[in-house]
N, C-alpha and C. Protein backbone atom coordinates (compact mmCIF):
# COMPACT_ATOMS: atom_id res chain seq x y z
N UNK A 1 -96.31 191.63 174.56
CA UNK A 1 -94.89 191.37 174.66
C UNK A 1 -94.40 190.69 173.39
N UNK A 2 -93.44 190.82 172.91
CA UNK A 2 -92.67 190.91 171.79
C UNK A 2 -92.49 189.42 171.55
N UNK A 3 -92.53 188.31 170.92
CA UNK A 3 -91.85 186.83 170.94
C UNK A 3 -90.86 186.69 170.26
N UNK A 4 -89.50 186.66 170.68
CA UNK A 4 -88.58 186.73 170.06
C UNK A 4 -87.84 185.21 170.49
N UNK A 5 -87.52 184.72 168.76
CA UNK A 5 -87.12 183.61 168.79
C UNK A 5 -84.94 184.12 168.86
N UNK A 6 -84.74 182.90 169.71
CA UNK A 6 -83.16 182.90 169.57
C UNK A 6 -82.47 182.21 168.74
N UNK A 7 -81.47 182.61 167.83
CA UNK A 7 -80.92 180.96 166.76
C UNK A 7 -79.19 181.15 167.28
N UNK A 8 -78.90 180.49 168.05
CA UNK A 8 -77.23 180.28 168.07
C UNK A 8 -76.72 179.49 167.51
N UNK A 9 -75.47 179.47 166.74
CA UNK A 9 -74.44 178.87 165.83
C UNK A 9 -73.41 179.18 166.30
N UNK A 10 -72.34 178.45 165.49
CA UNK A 10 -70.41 178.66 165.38
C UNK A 10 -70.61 178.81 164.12
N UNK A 11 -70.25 179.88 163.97
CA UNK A 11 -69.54 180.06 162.24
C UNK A 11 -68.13 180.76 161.51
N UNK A 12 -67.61 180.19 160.99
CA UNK A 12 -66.77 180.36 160.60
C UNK A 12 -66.76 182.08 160.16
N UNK A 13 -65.46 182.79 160.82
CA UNK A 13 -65.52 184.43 160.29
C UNK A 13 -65.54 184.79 159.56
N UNK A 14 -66.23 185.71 158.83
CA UNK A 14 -66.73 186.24 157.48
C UNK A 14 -67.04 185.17 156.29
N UNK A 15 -67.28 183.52 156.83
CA UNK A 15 -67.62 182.85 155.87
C UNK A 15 -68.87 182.80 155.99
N UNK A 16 -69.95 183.06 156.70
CA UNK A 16 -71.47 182.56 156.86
C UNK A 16 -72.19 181.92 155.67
N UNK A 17 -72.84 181.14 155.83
CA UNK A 17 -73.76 181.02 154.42
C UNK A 17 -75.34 180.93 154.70
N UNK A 18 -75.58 181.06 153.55
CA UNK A 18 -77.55 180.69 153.93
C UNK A 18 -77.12 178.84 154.22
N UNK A 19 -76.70 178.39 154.02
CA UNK A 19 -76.79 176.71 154.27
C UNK A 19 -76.66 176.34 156.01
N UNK A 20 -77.01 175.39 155.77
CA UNK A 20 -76.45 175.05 157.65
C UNK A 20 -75.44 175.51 158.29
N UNK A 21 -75.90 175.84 159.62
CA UNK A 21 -76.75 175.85 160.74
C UNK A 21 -77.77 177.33 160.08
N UNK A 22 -77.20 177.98 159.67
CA UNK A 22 -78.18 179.26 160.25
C UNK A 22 -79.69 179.28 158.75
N UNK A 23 -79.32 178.93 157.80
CA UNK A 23 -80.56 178.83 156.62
C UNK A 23 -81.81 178.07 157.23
N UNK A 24 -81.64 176.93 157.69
CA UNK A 24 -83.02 176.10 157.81
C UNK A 24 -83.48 176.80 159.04
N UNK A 25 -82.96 176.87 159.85
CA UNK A 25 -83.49 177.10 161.31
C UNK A 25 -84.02 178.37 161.21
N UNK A 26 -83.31 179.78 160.24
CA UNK A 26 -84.09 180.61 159.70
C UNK A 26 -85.15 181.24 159.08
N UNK A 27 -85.04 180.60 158.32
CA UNK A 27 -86.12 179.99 157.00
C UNK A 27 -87.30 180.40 157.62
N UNK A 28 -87.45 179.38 158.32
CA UNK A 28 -88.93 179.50 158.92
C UNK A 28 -89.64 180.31 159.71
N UNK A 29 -89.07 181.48 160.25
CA UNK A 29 -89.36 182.66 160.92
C UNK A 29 -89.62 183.77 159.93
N UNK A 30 -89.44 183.59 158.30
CA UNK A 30 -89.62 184.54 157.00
C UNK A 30 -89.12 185.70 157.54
N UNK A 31 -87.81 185.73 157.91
CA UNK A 31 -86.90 186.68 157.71
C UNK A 31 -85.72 186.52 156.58
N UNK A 32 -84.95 188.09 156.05
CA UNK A 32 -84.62 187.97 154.88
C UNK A 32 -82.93 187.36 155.25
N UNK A 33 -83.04 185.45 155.49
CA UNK A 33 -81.44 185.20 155.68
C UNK A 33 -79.99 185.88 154.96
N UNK A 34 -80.47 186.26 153.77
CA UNK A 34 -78.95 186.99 153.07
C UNK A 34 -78.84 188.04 153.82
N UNK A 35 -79.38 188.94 154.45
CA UNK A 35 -79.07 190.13 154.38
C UNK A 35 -78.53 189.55 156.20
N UNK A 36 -79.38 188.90 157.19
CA UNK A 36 -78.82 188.33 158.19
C UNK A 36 -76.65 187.65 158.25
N UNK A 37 -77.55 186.90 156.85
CA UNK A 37 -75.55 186.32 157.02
C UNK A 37 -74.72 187.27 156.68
N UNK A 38 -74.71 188.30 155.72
CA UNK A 38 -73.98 189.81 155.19
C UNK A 38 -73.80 190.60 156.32
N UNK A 39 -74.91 190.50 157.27
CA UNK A 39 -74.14 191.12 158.94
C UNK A 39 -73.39 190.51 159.73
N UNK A 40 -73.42 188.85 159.23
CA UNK A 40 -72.68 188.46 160.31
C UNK A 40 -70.85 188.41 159.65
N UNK A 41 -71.19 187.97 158.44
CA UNK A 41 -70.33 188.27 158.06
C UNK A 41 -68.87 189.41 157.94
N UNK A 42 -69.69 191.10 157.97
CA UNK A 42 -69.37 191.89 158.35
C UNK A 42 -68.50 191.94 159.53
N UNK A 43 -69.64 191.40 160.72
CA UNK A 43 -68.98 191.04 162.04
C UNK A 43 -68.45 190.87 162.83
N UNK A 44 -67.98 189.57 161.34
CA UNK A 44 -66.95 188.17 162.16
C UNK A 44 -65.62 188.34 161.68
N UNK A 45 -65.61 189.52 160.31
CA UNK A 45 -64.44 189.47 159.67
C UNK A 45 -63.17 189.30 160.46
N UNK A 46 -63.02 190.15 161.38
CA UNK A 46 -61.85 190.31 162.03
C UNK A 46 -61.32 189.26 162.42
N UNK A 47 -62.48 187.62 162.49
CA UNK A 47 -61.77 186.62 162.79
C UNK A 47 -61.81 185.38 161.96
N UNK A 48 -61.15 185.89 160.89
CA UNK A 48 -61.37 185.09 159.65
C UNK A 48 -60.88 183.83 159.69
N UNK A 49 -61.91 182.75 159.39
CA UNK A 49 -61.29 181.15 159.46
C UNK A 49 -61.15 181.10 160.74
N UNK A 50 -61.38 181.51 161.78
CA UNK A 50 -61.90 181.32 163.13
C UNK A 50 -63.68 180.95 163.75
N UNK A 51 -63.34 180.19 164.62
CA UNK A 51 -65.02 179.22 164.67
C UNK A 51 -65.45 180.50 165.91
N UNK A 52 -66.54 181.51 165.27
CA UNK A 52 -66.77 182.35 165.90
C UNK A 52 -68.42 181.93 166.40
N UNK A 53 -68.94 182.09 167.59
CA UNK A 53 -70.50 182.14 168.37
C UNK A 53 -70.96 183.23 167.62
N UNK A 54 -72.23 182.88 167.36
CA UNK A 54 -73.06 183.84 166.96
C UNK A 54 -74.23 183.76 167.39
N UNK A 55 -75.60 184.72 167.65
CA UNK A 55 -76.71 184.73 168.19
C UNK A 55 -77.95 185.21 167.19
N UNK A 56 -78.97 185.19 166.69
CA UNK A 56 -79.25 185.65 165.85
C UNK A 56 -80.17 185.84 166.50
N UNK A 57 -81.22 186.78 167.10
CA UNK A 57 -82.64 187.20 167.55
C UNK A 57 -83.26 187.81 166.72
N UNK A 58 -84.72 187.48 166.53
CA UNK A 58 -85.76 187.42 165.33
C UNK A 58 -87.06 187.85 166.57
N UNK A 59 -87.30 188.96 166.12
CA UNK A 59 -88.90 189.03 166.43
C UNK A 59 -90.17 188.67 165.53
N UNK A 60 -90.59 187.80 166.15
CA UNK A 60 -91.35 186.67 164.90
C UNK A 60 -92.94 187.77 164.75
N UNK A 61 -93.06 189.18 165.41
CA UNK A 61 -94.24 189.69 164.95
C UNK A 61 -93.89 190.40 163.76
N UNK A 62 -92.59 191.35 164.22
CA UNK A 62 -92.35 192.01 163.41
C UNK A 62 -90.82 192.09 162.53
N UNK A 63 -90.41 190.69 162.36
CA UNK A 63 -89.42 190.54 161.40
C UNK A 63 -88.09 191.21 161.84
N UNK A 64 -88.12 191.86 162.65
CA UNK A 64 -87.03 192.97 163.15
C UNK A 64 -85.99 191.64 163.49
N UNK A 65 -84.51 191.86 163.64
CA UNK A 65 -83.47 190.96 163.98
C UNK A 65 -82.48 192.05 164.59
N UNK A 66 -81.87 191.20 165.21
CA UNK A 66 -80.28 191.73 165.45
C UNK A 66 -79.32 190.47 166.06
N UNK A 67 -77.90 190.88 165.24
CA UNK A 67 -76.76 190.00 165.66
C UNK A 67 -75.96 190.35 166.37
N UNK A 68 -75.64 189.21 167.57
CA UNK A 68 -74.61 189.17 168.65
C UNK A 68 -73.64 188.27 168.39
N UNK A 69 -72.16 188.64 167.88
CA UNK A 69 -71.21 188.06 167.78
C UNK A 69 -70.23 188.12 169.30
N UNK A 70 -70.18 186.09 169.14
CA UNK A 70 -68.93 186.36 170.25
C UNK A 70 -67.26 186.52 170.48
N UNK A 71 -66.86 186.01 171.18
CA UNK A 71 -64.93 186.14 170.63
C UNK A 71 -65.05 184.72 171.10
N UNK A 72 -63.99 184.13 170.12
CA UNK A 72 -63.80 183.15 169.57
C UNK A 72 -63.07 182.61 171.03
N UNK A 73 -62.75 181.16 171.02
CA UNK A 73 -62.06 180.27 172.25
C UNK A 73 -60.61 180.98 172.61
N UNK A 74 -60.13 180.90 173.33
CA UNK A 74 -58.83 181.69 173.73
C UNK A 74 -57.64 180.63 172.59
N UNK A 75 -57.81 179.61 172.76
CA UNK A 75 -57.01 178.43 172.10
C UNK A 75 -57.05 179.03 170.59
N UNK A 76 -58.49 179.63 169.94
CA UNK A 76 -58.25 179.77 168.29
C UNK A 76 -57.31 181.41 168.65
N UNK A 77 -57.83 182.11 169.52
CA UNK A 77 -57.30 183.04 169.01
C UNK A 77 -55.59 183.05 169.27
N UNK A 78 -55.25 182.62 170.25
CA UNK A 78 -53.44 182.05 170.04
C UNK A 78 -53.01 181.65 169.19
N UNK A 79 -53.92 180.26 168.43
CA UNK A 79 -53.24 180.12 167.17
C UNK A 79 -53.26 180.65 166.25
N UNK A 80 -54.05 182.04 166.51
CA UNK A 80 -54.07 182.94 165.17
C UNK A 80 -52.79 183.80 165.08
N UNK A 81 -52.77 183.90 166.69
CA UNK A 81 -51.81 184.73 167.03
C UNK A 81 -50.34 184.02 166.36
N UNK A 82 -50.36 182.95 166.81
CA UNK A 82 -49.07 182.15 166.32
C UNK A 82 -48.60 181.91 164.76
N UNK A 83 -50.09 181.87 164.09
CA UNK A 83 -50.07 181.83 163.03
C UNK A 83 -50.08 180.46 162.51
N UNK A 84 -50.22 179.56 163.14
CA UNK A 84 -50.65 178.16 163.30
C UNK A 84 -52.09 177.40 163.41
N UNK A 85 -52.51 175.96 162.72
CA UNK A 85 -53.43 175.83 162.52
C UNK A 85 -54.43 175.19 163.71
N UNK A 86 -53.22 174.38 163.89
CA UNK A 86 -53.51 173.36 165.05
C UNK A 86 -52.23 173.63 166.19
N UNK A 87 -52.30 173.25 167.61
CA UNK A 87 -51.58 172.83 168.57
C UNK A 87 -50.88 171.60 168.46
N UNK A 88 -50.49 171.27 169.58
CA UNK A 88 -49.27 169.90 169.63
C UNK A 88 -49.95 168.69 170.35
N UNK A 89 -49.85 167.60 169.50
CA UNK A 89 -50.83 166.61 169.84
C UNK A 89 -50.34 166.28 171.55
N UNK A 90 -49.07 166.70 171.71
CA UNK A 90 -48.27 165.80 172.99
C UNK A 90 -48.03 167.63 173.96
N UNK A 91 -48.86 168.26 174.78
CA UNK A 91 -48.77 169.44 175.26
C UNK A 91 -47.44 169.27 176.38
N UNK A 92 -46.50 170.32 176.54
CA UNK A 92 -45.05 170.16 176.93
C UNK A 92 -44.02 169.77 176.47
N UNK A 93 -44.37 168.82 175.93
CA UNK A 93 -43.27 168.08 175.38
C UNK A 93 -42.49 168.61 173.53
N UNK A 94 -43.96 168.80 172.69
CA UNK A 94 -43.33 169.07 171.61
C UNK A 94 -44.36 170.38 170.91
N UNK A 95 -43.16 171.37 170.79
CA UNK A 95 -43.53 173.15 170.69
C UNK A 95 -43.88 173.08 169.05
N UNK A 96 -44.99 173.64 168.79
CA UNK A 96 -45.35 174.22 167.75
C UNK A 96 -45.53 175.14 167.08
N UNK A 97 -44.88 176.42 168.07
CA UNK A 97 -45.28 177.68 167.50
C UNK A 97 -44.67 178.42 169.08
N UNK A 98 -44.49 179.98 168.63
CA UNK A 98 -44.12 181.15 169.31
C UNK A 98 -45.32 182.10 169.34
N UNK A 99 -45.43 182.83 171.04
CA UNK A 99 -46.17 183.83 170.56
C UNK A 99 -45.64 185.17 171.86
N UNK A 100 -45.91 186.42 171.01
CA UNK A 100 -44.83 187.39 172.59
C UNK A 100 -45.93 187.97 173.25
N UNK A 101 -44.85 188.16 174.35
CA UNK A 101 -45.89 188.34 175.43
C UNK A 101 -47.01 189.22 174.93
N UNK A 102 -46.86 190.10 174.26
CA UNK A 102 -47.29 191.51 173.58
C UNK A 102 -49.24 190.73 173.12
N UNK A 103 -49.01 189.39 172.11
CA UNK A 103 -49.83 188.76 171.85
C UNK A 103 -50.56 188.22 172.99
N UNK A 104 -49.93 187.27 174.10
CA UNK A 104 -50.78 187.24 175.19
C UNK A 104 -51.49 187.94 176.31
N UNK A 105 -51.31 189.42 176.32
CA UNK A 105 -51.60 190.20 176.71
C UNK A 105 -53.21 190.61 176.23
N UNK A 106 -52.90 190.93 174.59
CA UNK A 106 -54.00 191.15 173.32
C UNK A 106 -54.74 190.05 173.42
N UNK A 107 -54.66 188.77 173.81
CA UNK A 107 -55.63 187.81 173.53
C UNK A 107 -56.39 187.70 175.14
N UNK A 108 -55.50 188.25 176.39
CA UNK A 108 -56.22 188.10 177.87
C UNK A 108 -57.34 189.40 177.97
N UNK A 109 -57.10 190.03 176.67
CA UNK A 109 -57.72 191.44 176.85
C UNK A 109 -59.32 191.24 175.87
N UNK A 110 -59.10 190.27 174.62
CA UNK A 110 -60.23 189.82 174.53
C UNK A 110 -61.13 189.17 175.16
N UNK A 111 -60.31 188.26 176.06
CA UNK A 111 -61.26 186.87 176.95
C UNK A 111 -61.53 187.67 178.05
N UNK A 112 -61.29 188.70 178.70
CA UNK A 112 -61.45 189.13 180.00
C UNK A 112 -62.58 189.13 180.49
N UNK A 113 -63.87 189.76 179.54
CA UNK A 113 -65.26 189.17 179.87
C UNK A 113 -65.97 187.84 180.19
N UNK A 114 -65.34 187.18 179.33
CA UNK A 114 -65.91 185.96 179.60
C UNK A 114 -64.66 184.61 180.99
N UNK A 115 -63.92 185.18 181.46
CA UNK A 115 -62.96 184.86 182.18
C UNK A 115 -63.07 184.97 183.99
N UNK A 116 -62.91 184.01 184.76
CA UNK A 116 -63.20 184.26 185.93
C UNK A 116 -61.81 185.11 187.04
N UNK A 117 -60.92 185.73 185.60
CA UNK A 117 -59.67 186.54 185.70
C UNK A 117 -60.03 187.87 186.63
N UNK A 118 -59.95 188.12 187.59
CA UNK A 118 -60.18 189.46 188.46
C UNK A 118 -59.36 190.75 187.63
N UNK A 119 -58.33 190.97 187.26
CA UNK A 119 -57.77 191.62 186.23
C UNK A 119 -56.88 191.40 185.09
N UNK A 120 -56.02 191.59 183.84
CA UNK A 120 -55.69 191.16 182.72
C UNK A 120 -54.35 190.74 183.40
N UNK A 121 -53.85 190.87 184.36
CA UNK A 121 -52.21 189.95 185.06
C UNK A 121 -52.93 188.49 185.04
N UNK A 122 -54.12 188.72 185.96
CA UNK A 122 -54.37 187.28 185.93
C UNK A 122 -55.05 186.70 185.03
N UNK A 123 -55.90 187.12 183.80
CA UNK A 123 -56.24 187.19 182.83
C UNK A 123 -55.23 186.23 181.73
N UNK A 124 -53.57 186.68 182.15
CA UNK A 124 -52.56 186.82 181.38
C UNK A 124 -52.19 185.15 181.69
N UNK A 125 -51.99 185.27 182.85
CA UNK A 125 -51.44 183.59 183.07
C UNK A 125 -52.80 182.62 182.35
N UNK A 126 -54.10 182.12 182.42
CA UNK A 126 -55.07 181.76 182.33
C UNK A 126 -54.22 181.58 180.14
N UNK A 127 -54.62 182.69 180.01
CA UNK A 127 -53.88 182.26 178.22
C UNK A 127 -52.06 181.66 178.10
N UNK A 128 -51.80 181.74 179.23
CA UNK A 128 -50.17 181.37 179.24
C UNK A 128 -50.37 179.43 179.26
N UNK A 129 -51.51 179.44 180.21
CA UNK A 129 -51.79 178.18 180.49
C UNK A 129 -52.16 177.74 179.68
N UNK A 130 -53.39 178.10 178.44
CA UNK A 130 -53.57 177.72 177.41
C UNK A 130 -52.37 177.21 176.50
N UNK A 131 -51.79 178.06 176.60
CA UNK A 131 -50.30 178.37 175.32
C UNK A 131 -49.46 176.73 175.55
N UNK A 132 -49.46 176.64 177.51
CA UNK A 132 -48.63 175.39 177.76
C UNK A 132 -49.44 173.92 176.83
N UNK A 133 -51.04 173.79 176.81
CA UNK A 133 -51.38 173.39 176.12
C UNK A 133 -51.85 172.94 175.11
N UNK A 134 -51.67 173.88 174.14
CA UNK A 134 -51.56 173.73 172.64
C UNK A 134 -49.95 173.76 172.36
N UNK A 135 -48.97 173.50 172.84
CA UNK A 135 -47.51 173.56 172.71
C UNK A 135 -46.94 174.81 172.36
N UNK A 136 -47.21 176.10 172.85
CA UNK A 136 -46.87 177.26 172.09
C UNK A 136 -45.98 177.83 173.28
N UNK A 137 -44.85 178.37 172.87
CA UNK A 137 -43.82 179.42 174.13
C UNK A 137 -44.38 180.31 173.27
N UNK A 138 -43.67 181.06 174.48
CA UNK A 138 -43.94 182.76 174.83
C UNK A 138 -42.19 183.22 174.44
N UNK A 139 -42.42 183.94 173.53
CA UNK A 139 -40.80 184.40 173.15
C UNK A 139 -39.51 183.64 173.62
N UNK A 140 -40.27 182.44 172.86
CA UNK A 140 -38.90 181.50 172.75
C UNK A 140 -38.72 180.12 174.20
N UNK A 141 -39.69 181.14 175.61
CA UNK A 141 -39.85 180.25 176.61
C UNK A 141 -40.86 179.53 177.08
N UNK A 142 -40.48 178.18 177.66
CA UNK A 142 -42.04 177.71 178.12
C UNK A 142 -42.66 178.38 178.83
N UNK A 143 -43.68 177.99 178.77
CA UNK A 143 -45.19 178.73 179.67
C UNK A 143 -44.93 178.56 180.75
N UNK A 144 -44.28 177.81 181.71
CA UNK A 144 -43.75 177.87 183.01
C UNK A 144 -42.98 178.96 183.20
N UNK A 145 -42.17 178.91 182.25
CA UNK A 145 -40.95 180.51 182.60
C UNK A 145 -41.73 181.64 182.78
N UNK A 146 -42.40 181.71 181.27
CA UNK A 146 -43.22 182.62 181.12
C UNK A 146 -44.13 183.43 182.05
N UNK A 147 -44.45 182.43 182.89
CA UNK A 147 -45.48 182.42 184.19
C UNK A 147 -44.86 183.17 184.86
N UNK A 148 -43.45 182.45 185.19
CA UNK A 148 -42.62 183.23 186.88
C UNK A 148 -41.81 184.52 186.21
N UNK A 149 -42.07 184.99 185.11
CA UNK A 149 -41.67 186.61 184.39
C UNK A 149 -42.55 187.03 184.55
N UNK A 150 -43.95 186.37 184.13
CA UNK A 150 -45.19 187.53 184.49
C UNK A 150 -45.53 187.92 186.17
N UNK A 151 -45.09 186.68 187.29
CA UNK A 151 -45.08 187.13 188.38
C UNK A 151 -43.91 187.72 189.16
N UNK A 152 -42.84 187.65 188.39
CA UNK A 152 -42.15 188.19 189.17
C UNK A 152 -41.90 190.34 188.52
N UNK A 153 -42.52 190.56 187.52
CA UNK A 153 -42.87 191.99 187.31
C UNK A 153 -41.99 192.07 186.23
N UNK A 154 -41.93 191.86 185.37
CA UNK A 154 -41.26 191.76 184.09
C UNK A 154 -42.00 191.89 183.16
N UNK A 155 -43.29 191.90 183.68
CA UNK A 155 -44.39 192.15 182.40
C UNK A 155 -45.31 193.35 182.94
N UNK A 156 -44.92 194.13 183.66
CA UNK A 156 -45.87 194.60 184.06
C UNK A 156 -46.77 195.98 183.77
N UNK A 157 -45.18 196.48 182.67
CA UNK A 157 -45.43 197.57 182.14
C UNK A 157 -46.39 197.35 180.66
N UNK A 158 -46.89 196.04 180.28
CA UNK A 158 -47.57 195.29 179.67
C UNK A 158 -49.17 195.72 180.07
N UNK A 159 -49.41 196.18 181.27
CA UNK A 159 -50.94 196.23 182.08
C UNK A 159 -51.34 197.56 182.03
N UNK A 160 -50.13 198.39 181.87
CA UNK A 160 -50.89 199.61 182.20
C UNK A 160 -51.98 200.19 180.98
C-alpha cells in the first residue's frame, strides 16, 4: 500500500512560494517543490490575492503528487465580488460596499458544496447573511430586504 503523506496550507492565489508553509514541510519528502507551487499557482489564479486551501499529496515511494485546491471563505469571495478589501468593523450599522444579486447567486454557487444549503435559494440567503456581516447591501439594500425579495420570488428567475 502506497504511503502517502498529506501537506495542507492557505495560500495566497497564484502567489505560492517555495518559502513557508509549503517549502519546509516539503522539502523533506524530495519532491520537486517548484514545479508543485507552479501547479498551485496555476490553480489558484482565478482567486488572486485571495487566502485559498490547498492540499498537497506526496507519495513518499514514488515521488508522484497531486494538488487539491479549495474555494476560498464565502466572506473573501464577496469582497472580491464587491471589490473591497476588508468588511465593516461595526456589521449593520456602517455599509462598505455593494454587491447584485447576480454576484450572490455566483458566490452561493461556489459554496454550495461545502454548505449545509439543500439548494442555491437557500444557498443564497446563507451569503446574504454573510453580506449583513461584513457590511455589504445587495443592490443598494440591506441584507434584510434583500432576504424578504429572495423569499418572496423576485429572485427566482436567478435559480434556474
Amino acid at each position: 500500500m502506497a504511503d502517502i503523506q498529506t501537506v495542507s496550507a492557505l495560500v495566497t492565489g497564484g502567489q505560492a512560494s517555495a518559502g513557508p508553509p509549503l517549502g519546509p514541510t516539503l522539502g523533506p519528502l524530495g519532491v520537486n517543490i517548484l514545479q508543485i507551487v507552479t501547479a498551485i499557482n496555476e490553480k489558484t489564479k482565478d482567486f488572486e490575492g485571495m487566502k485559498v486551501p490547498v492540499t498537497v499529496n506526496v507519495d513518499k515511494g514514488t515521488k508522484k503528487w497531486t494538488v487539491e485546491v479549495g474555494i476560498p471563505s464565502a466572506a473573501a469571495l464577496i469582497l472580491k465580488e464587491a471589490g473591497i478589501q476588508k468588511g465593516s468593523g461595526t456589521s449593520g450599522a456602517t455599509w462598505v460596499g455593494d454587491i447584485s444579486p447576480d454576484a450572490v447567486v455566483k458566490v452561493a454557487k461556489l459554496k454550495i458544496d461545502s454548505s449545509y444549503a439543500l439548494n442555491i435559494k437557500s444557498a443564497s440567503k446563507e451569503i446574504i447573511g454573510t453580506c449583513l456581516a461584513l457590511g455589504i447591501k445587495i443592490s443598494g439594500k440591506n441584507p434584510k430586504e434583500a432576504t424578504a425579495d429572495l423569499e418572496s420570488g423576485k429572485w427566482d428567475d436567478k435559480f434556474k
